[in-house]
C-alpha atoms as a PDB file:
ATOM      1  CA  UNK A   1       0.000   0.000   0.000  1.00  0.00           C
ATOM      2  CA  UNK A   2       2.939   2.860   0.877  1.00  0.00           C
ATOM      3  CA  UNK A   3       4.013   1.692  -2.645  1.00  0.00           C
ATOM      4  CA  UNK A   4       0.812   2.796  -4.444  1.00  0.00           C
ATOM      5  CA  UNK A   5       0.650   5.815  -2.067  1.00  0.00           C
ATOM      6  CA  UNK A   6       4.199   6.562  -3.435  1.00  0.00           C
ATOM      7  CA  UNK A   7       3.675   6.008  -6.420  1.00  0.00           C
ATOM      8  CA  UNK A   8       0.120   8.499  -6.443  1.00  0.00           C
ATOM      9  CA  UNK A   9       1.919  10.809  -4.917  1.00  0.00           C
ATOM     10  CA  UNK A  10       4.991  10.862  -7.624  1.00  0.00           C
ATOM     11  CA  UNK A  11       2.171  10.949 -10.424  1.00  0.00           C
ATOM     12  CA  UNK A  12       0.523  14.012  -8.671  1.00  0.00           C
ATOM     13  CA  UNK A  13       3.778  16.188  -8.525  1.00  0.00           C
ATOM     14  CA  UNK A  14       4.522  15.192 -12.095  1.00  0.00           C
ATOM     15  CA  UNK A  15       1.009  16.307 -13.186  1.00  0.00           C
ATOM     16  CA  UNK A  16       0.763  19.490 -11.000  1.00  0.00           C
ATOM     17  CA  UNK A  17       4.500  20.497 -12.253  1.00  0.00           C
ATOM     18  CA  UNK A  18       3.788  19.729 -16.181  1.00  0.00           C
ATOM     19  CA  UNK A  19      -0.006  21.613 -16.284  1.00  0.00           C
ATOM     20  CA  UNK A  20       1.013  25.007 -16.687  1.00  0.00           C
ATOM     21  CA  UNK A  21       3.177  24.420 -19.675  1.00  0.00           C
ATOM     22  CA  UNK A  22       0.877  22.618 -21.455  1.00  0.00           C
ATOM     23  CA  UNK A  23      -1.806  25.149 -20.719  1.00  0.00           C
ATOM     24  CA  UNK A  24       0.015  27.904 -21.927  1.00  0.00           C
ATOM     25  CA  UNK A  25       0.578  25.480 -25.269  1.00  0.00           C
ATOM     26  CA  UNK A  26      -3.125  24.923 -25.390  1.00  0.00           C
ATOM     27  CA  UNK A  27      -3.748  28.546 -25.432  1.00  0.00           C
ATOM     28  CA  UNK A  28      -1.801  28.918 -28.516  1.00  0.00           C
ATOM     29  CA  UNK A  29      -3.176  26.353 -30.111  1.00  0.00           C
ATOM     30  CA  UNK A  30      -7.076  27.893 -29.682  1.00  0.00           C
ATOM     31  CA  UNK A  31      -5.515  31.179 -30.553  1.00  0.00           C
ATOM     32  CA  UNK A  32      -4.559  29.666 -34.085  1.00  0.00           C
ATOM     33  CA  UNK A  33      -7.818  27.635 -34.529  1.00  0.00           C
ATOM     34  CA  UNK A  34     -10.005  30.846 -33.370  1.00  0.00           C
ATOM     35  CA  UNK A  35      -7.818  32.224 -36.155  1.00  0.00           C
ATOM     36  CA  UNK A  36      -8.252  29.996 -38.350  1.00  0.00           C
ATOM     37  CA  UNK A  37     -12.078  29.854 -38.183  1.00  0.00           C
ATOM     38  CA  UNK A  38     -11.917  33.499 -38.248  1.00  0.00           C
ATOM     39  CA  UNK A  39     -10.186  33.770 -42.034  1.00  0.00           C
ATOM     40  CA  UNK A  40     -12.687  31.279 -43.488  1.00  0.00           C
ATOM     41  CA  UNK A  41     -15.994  32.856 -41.927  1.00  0.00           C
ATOM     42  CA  UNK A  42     -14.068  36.347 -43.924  1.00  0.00           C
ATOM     43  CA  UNK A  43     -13.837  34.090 -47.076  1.00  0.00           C
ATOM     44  CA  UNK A  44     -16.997  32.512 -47.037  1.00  0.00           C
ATOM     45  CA  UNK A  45     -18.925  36.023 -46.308  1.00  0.00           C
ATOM     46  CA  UNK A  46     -16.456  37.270 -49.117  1.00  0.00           C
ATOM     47  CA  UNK A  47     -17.880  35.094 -51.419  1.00  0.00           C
ATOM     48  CA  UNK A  48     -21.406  35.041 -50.640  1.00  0.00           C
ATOM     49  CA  UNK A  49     -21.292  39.100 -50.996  1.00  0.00           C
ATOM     50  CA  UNK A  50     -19.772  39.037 -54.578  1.00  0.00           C
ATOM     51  CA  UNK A  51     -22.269  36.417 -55.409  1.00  0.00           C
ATOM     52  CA  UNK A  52     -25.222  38.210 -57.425  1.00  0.00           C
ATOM     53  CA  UNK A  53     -27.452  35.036 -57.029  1.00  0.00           C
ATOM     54  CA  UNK A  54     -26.837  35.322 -53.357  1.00  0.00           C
ATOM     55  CA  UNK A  55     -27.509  38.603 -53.161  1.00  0.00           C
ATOM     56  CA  UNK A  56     -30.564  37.973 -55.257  1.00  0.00           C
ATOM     57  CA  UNK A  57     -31.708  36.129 -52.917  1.00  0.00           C
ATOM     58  CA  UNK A  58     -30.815  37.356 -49.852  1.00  0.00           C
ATOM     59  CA  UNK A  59     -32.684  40.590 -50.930  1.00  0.00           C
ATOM     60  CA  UNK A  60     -35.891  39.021 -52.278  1.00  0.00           C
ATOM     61  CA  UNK A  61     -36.353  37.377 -48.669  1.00  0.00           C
ATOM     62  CA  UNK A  62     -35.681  40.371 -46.506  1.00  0.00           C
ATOM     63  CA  UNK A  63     -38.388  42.285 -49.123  1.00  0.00           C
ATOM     64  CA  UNK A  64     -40.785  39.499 -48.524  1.00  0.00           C
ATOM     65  CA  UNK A  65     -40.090  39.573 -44.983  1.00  0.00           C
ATOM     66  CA  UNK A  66     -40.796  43.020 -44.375  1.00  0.00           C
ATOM     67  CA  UNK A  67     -43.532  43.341 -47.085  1.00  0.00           C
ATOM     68  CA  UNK A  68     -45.287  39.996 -44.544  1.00  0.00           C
ATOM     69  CA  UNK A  69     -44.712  42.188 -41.639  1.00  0.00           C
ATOM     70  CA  UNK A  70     -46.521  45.146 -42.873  1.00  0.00           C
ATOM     71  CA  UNK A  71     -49.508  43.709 -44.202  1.00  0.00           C
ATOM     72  CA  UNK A  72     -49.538  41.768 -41.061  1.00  0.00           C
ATOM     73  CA  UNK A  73     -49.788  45.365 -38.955  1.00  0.00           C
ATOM     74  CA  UNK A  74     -51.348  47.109 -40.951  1.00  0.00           C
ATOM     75  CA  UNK A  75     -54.853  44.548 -40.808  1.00  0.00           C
END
């Protein structure tokens, strides 16, 4: 049992001693995948803007939207 007890004990210093240089690791890597998923939401809105069928689109629904909503306050 004092072997197990040692051996816990050896594992907990280890772990407490190692976490906050892999934390500070982790926060880089979260920085770069925030990052990352930051660029393509930029090149996907990119695209959709400069998209005339999109845009098309996006306008007829926002026009039918707020064309539903008046008729809907004005009864």
């Amino acid at each position: 049992m004092s072997t197990f007890k040692n051996m816990f004990r050896l594992l907990m210093i280890r772990l407490y001693t190692q976490l906050p240089g892999r934390a500070r690791n982790q926060r880089g890597a979260s920085a770069l995948e925030y990052i990352v998923l930051a660029a393509a939401l930029i090149i996907i809105i990119g695209v959709l803007a400069t998209n005339e069928t999109v845009q098309t689109t996006i306008n007829t629904a926002f026009t039918d939207l707020f064309t539903d909503a008046s008729n809907a306050g004005g009864s």
